[in-house]
Protein backbone atom coordinates (compact mmCIF):
# COMPACT_ATOMS: atom_id res chain seq x y z
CA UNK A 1 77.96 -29.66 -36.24
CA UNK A 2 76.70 -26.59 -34.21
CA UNK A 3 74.13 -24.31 -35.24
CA UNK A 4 75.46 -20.98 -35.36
CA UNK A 5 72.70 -19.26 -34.00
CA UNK A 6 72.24 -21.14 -30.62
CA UNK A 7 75.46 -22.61 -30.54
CA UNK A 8 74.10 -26.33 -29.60
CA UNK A 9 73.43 -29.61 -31.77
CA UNK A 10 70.76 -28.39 -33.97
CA UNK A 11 67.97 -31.66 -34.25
CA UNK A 12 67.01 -30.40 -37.56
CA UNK A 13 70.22 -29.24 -39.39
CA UNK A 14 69.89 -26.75 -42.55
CA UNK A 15 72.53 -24.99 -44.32
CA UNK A 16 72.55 -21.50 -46.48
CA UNK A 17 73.30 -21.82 -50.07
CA UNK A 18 74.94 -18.28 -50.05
CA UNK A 19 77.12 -18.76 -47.03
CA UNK A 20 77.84 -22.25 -46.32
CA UNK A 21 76.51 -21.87 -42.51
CA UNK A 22 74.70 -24.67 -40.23
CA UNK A 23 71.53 -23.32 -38.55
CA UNK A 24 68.66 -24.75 -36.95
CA UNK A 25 65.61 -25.16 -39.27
CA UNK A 26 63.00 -23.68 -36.91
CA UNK A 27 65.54 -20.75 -35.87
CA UNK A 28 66.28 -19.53 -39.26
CA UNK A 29 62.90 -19.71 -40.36
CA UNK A 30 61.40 -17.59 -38.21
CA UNK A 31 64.55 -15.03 -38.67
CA UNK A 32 64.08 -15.02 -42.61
CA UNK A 33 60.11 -14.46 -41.65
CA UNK A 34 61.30 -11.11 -39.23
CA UNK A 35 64.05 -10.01 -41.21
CA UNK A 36 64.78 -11.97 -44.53
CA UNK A 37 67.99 -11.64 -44.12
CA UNK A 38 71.39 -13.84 -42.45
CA UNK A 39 71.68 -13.15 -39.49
CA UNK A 40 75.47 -13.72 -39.63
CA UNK A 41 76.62 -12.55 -42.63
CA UNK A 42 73.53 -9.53 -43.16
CA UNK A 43 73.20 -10.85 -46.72
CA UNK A 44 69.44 -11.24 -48.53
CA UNK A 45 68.24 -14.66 -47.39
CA UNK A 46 64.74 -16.57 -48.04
CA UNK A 47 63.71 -20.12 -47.71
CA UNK A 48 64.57 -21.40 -51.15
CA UNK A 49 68.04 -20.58 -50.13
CA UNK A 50 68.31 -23.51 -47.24
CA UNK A 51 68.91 -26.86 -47.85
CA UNK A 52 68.19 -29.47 -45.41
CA UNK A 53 71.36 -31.73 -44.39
CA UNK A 54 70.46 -35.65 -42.98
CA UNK A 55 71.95 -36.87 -40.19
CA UNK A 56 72.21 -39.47 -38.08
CA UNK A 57 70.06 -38.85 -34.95
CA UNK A 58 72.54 -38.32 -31.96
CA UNK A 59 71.16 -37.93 -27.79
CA UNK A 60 72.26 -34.54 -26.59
CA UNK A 61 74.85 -34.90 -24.05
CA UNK A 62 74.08 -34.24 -20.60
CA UNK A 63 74.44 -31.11 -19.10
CA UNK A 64 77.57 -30.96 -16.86
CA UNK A 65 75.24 -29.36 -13.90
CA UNK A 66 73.10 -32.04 -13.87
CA UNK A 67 76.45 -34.78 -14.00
CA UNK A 68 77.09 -34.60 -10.35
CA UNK A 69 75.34 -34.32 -7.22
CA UNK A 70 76.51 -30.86 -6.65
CA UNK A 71 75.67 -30.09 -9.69
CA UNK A 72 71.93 -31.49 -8.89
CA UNK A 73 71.87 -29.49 -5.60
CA UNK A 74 72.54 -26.61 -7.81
CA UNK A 75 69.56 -26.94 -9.86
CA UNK A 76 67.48 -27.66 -6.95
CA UNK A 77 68.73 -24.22 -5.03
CA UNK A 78 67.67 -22.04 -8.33
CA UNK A 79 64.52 -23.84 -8.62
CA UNK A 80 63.12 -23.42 -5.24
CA UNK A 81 64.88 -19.47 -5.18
CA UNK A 82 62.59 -18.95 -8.38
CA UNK A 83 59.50 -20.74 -6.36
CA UNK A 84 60.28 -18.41 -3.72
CA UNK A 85 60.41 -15.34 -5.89
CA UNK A 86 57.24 -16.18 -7.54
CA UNK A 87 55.34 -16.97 -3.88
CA UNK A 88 56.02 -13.42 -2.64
CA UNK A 89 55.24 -11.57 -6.05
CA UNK A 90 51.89 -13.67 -5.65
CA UNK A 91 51.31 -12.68 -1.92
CA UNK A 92 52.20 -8.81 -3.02
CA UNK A 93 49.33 -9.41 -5.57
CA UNK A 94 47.38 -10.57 -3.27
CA UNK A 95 47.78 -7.86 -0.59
CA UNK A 96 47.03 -5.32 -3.35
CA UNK A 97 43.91 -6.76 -4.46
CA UNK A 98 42.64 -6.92 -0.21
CA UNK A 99 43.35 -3.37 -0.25
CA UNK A 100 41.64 -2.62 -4.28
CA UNK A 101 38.40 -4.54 -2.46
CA UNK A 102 38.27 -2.43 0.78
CA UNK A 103 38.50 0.71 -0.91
CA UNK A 104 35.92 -0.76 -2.86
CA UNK A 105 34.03 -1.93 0.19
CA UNK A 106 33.79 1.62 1.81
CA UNK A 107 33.05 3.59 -0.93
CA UNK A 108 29.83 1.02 -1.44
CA UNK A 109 28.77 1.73 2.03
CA UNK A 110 29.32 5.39 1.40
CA UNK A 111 27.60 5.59 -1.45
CA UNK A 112 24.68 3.69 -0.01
CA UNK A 113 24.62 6.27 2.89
CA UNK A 114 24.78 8.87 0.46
CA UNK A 115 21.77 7.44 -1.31
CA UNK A 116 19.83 6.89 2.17
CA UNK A 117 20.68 10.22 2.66
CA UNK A 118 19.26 11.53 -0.28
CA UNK A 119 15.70 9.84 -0.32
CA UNK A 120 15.51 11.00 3.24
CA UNK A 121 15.69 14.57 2.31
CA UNK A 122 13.25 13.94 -1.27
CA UNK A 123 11.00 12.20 1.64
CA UNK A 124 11.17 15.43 4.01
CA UNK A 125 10.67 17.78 0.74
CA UNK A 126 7.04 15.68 -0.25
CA UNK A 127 6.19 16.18 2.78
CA UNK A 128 6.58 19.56 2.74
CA UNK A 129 5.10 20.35 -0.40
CA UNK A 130 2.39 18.09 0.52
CA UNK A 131 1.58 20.79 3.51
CA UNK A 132 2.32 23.88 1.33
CA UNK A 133 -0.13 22.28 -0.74
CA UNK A 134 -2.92 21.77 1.86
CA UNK A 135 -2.42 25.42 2.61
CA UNK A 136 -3.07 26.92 -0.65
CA UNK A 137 -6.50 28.56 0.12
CA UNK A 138 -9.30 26.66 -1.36
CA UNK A 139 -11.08 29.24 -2.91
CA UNK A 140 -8.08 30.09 -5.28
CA UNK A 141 -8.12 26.95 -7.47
CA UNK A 142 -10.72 24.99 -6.96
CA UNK A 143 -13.44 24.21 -10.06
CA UNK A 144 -16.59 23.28 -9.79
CA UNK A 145 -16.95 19.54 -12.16
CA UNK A 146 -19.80 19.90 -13.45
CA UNK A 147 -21.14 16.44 -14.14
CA UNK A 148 -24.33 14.51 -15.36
CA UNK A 149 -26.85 12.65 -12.65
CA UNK A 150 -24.86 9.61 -12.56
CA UNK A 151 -21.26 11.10 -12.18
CA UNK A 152 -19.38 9.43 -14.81
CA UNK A 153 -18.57 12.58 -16.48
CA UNK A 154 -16.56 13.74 -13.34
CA UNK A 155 -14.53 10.58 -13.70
CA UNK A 156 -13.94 11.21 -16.90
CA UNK A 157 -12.59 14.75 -16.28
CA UNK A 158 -10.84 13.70 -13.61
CA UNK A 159 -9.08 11.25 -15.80
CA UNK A 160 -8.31 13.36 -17.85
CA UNK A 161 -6.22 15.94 -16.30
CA UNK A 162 -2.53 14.76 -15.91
CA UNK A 163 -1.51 13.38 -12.35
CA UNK A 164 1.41 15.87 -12.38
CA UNK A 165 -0.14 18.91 -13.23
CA UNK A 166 -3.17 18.21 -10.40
CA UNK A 167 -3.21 20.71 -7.31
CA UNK A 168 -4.06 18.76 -4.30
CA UNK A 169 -5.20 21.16 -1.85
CA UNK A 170 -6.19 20.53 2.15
CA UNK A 171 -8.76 22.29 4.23
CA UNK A 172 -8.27 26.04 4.54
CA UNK A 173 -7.81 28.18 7.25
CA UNK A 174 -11.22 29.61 6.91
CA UNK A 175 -13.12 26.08 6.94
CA UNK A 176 -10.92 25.20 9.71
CA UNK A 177 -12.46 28.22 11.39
CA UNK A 178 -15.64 27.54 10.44
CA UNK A 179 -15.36 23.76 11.63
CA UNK A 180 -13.60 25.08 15.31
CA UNK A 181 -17.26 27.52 15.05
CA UNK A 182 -19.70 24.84 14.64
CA UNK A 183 -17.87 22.85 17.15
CA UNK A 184 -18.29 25.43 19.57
CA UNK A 185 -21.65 25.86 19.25
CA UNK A 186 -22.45 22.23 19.05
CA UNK A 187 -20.93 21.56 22.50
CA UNK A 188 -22.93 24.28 24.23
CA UNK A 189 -25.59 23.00 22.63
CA UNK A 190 -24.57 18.99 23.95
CA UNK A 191 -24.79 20.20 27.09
CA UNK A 192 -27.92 21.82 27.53
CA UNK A 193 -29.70 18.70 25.09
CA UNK A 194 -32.59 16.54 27.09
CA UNK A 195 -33.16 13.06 25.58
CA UNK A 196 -36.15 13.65 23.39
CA UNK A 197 -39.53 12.71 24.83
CA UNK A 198 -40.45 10.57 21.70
CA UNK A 199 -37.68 8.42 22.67
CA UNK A 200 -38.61 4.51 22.27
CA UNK A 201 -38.38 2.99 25.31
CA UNK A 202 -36.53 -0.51 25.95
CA UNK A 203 -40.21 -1.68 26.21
CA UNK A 204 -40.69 -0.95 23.17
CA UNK A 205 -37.24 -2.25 21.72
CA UNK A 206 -37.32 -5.48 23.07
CA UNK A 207 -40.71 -5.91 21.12
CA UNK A 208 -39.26 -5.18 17.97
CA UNK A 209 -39.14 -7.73 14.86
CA UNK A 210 -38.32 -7.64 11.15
CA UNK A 211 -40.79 -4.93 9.07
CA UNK A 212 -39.33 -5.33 5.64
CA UNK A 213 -36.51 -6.51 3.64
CA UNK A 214 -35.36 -4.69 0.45
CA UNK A 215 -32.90 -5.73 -2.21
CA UNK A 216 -31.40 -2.69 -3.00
CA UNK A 217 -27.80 -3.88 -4.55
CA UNK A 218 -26.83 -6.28 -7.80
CA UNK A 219 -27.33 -9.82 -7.18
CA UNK A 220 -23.79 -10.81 -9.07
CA UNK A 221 -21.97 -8.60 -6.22
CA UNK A 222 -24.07 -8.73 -3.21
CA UNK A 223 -23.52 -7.16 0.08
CA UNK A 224 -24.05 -3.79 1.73
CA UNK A 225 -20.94 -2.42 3.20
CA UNK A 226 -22.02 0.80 4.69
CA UNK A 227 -25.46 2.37 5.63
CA UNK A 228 -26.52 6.31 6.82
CA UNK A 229 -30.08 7.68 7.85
CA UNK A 230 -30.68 11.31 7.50
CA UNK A 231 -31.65 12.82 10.33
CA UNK A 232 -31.24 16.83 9.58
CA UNK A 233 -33.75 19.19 10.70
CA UNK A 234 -37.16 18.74 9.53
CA UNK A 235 -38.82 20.35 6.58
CA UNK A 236 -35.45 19.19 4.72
CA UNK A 237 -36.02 17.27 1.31
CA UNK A 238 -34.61 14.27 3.36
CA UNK A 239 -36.32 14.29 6.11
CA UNK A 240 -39.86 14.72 4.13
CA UNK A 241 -38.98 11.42 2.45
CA UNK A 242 -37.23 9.27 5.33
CA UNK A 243 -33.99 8.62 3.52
CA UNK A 244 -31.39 5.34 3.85
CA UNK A 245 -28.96 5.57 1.65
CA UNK A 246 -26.58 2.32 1.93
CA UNK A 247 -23.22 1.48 0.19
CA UNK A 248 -22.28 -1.99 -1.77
CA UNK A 249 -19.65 -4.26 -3.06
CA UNK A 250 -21.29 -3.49 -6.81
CA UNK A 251 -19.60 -0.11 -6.49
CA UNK A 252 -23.17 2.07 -5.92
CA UNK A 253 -23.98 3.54 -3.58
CA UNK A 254 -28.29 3.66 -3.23
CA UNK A 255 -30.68 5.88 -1.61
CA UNK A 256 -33.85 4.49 -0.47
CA UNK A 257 -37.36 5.55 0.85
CA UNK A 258 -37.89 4.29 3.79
CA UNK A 259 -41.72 5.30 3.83
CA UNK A 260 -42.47 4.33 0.47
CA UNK A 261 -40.21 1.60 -0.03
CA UNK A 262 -38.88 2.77 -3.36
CA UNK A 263 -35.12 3.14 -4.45
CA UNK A 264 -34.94 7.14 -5.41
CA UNK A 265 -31.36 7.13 -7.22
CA UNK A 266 -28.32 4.72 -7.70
CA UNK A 267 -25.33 6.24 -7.86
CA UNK A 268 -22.27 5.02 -9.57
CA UNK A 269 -19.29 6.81 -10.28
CA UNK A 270 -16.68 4.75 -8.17
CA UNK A 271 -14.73 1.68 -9.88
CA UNK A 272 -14.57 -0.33 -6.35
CA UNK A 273 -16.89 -0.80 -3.72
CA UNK A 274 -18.19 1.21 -1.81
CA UNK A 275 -17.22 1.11 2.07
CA UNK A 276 -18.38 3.68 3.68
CA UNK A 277 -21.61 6.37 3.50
CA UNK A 278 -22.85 9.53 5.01
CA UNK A 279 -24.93 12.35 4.78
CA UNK A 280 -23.81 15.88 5.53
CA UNK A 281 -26.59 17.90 7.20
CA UNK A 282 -26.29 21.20 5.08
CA UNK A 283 -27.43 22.10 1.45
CA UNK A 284 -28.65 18.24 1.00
CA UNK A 285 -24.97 16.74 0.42
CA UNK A 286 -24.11 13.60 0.81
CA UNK A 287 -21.16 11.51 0.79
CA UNK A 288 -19.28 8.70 -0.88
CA UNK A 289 -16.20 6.89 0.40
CA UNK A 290 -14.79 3.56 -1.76
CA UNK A 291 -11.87 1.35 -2.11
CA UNK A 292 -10.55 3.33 -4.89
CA UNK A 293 -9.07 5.55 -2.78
CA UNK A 294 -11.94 8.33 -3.78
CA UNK A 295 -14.65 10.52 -2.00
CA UNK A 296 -17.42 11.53 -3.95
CA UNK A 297 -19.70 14.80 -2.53
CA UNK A 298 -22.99 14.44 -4.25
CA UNK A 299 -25.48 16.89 -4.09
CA UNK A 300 -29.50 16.66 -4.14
CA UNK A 301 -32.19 18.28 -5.57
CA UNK A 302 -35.69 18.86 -5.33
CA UNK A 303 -35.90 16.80 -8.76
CA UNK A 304 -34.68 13.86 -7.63
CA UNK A 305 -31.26 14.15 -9.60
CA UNK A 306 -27.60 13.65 -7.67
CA UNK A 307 -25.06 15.44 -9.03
CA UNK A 308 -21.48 14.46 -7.84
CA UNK A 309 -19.71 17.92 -7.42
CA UNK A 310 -15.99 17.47 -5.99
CA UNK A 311 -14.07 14.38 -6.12
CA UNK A 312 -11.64 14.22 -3.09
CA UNK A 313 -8.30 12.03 -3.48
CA UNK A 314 -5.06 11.88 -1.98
CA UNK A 315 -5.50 11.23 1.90
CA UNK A 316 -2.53 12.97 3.96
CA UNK A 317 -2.36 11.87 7.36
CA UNK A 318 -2.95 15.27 9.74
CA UNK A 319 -1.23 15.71 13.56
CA UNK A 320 -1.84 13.05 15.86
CA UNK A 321 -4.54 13.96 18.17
CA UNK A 322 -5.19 11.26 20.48
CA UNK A 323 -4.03 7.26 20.32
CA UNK A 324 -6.31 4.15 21.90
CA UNK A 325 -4.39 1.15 22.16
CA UNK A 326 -6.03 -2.18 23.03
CA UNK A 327 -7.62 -4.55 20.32
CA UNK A 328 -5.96 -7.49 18.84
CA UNK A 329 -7.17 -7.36 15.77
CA UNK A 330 -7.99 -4.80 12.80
CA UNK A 331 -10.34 -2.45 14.13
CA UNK A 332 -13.55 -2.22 11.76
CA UNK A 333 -16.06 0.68 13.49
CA UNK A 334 -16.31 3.79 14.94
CA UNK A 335 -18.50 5.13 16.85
CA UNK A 336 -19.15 9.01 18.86
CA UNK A 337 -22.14 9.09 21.40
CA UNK A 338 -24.14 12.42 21.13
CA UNK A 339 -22.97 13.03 24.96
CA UNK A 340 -19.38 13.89 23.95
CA UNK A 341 -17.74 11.45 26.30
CA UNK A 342 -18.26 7.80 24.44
CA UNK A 343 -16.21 6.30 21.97
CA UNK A 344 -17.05 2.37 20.80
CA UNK A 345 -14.84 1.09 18.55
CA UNK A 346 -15.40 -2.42 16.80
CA UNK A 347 -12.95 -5.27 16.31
CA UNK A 348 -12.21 -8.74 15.49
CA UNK A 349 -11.97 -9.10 19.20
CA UNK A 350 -14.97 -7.22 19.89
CA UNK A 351 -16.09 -4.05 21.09
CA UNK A 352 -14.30 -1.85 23.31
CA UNK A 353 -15.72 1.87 25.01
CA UNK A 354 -13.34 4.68 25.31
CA UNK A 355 -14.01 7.77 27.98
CA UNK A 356 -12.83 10.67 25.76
CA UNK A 357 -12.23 12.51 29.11
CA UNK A 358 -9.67 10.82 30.43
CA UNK A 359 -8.58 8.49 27.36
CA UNK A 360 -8.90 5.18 28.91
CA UNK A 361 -11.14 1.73 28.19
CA UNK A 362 -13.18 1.39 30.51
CA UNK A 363 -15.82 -1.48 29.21
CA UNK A 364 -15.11 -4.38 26.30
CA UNK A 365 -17.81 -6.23 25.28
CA UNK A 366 -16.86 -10.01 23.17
CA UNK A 367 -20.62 -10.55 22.49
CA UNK A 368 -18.76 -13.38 19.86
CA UNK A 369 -16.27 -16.20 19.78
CA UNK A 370 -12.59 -15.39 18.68
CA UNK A 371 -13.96 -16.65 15.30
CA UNK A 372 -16.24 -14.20 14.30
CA UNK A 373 -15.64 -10.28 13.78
CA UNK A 374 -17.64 -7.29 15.01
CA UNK A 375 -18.18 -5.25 11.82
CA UNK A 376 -20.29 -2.50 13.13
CA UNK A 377 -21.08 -0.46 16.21
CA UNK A 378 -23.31 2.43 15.96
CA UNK A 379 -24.78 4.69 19.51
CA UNK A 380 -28.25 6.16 18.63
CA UNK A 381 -28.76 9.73 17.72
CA UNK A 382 -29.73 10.53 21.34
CA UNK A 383 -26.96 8.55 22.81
CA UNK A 384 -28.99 6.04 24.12
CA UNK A 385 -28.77 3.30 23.06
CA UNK A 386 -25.58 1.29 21.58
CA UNK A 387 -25.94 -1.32 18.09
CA UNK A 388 -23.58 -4.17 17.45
CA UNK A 389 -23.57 -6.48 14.77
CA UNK A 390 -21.25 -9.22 13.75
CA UNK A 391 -23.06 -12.27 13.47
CA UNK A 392 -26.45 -11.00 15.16
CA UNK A 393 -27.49 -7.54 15.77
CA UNK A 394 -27.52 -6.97 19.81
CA UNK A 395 -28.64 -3.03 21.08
CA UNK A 396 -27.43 -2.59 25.09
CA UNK A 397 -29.02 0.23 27.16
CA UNK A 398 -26.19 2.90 27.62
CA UNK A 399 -25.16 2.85 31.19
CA UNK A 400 -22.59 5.10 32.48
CA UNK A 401 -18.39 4.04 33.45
CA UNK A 402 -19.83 1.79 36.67
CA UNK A 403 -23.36 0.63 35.91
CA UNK A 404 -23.74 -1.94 33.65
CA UNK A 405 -24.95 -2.06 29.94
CA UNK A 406 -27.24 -4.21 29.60
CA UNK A 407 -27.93 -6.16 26.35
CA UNK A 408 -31.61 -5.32 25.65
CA UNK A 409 -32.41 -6.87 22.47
CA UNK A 410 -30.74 -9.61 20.26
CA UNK A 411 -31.80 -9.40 15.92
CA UNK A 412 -30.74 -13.15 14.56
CA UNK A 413 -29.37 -12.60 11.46
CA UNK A 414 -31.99 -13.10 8.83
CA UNK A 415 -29.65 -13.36 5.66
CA UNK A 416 -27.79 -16.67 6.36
CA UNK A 417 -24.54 -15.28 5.86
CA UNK A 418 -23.95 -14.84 9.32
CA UNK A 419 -22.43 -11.22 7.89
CA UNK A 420 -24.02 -8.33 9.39
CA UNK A 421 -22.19 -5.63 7.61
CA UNK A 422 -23.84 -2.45 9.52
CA UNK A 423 -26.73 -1.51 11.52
CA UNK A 424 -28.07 2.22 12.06
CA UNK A 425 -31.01 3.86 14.21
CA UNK A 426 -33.51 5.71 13.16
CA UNK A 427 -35.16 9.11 14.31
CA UNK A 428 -35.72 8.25 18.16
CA UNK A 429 -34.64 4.82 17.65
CA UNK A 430 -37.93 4.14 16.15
CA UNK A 431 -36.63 1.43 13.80
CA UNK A 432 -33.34 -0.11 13.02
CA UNK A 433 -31.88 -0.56 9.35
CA UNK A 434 -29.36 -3.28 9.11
CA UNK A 435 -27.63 -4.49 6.27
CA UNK A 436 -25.70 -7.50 5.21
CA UNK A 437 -23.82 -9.85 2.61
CA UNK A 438 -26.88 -10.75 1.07
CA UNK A 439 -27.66 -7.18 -0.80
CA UNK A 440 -30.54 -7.11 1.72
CA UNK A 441 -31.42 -4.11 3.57
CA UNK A 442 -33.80 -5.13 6.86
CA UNK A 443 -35.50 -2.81 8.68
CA UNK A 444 -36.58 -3.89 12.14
CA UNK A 445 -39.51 -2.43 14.29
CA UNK A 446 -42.86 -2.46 16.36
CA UNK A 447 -44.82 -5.04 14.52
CA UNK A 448 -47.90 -2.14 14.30
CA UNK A 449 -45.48 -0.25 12.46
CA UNK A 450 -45.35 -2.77 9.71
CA UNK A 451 -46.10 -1.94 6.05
CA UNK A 452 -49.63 -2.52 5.05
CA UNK A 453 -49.78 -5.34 2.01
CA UNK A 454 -50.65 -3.56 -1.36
């Protein structure tokens, strides 16, 4: 009994009705499913036309290849010539795949230079539009915000406009020229100045003590950051009224009487503190620098009122004039003596002096342990005298690049913070106003000079 499709023993043996013919079951029935028809005789064929046939299980004979050893050998040879065949189309895939990932490789890294490439150039095209920017003239677009006492409404209008559509201009050629001007004159004038008569002597300094103290900030944010004296020509609406003007962590910035010892105006406007302070000697301006990346130019009036007129944002670094190199740690101060050749500048290490001249250090001062910061150095208006405070307040007697400067005077700090935050001098060192983490303002001074009890 052979099946006529395979031509072996089939293990399930059907026959066709229509023919007679011996097939194996699973063979036929998947040729009925693809063709319904015999495949011998062509003739229509389905399922109900195959009848099973029983038979006594038989074991297929052995193959005659597999009878004998040479036979065996045989089987072995095609086996291991098919392994073969199958091992190099597998190290063919292989090889194709290495090359597949380093084409894939180097077009990554060329697509990442590409890209490097690319934000390179967007980089160098900021920049440039940055300083086509700071070149527009500033008299072609720039608006006067008008604004209400407190300067809220110029926040709000700055808010307003979209970022995009904002033209952020730089100084003009004409201010430059104006600036290069006053510096001219200002240096013929350095030279010729003599150290005003009026003066206070280091007599006189070492006698000083604490006059007042003033609260002048909010006591749920306390500390004054930054502090500026006005010392214009006289006859100014400043100068009549002895103004301080100080800068806190509440985000105001406050000017004070110094004579009276009233607070004129508090200023808010900025929506971080306030870190740094200073009063521009022309047409009573004065101005506001704060952690949110803002300057604020407020303007005074013989009413009393401070209007905030410009609102400066955007910093651009400018060229590179000169670099000092030295401290250890984040430098804090700056200072410019009125002689032209002095720079101080304050550090966590302490305080280092700078001949502009030549552009070396040529003293350091560590009046404190590695511990505690220097937060402020300040030279007097007359160039006199030098202020630093960190944990105390200590003035030295300005000596020259050999003689020595001498500490002349040491302030404890009064505030118990062990902050001292800023210290300034007033007209012909006459007093000292020092601020701290306390919201305090101090002023420090001849004890005759003291404030008679009301």
């Amino acid at each position: 009994m052979i099946c006529a499709i395979s031509g072996e023993v089939p293990e399930e043996p059907v026959v066709a009705k229509n023919s007679g013919l011996l097939f194996e079951r699973r063979l036929i029935e998947r040729h009925i499913k693809d063709s319904g028809k015999c495949p011998i005789t062509g003739e229509p064929l389905t399922m109900s036309d195959i009848v099973a046939i029983k038979a006594n299980k038989t074991v297929k004979p052995r193959s005659l290849q597999a009878a004998s050893i040479p036979g065996l050998l045989g089987l072995f040879q095609n086996e291991w010539d098919a392994l073969m065949l199958s091992n190099f189309a597998l190290e063919q895939q292989l090889h194709t795949a290495r090359q597949e990932l380093s084409t894939a490789l180097y077009q990554h890294d060329s697509a990442c230079r590409v890209i490097a490439r690319i934000i390179k150039e967007k980089d160098e095209a900021r920049a440039l539009l940055a300083q086509a920017e700071r070149q527009i003239p500033l008299s072609a677009s720039v608006t006067t915000v008008s604004t209400t006492s407190n300067g809220k409404r110029a926040a709000e209008d700055e808010e307003a406009v979209p970022a995009g559509k904002r033209i952020r201009l730089g100084i003009s050629e004409d201010i430059i020229d104006e600036i290069a001007d006053c510096n001219t004159k200002l240096s013929v004038q350095r030279k010729k100045r003599q150290i005003s008569s009026t003066l206070a002597p280091v007599e006189a300094l070492e006698r000083y003590t604490q006059l007042s103290s003033h609260p002048l900030h909010k006591t749920n944010k306390p500390g004054i950051l930054s502090a500026d004296i006005h010392l214009s020509k006289q006859g100014s609406f400043f100068d009549r009224q002895n103004i301080i003007a100080t800068g806190g962590v509440d985000t105001n910035a406050v000017l004070f009487n110094q004579s009276s010892g009233q607070i004129l105006s508090t200023l808010s406007g900025h929506s971080k503190k306030v870190t740094t302070v200073r009063f521009a000697h022309r047409d009573e301006l004065f101005l506001t620098g704060s952690a949110d990346k803002t300057v604020r130019i407020w303007q005074g009036s013989e009413d009393g009122n401070y209007n905030c007129r410009h609102i400066l944002k955007d910093h651009t670094a400018e060229s590179n004039v000169a670099k000092f190199e030295g401290h250890t740690g984040p430098v804090t101060a700056l200072s410019f003596s009125e002689n032209g050749y002095f720079l101080a500048s304050a550090a966590h290490d302490g305080v280092k002096l700078w001949d502009l001249r030549k552009l070396k250090n040529f003293r350091t001062f560590s009046p404190y342990d590695s511990n505690t910061p220097t937060n402020s150095v300040e030279f007097d208006h007359s160039g006199s005298y030098l202020a630093v405070a960190g944990s105390d307040v200590r003035v030295y007697k300005v000596g020259n690049l050999r003689s020595d400067w001498d500490c002349v005077k040491t302030f404890p700090d009064l505030s118990g913070t062990e902050k001292t935050t800023c210290v300034k001098f007033g007209p012909d060192a006459k007093y000292l106003a020092v601020g701290s983490m306390d919201r305090n303002l101090r002023i420090f001074g001849l004890p005759e000079d003291r404030p008679e009890e009301s």
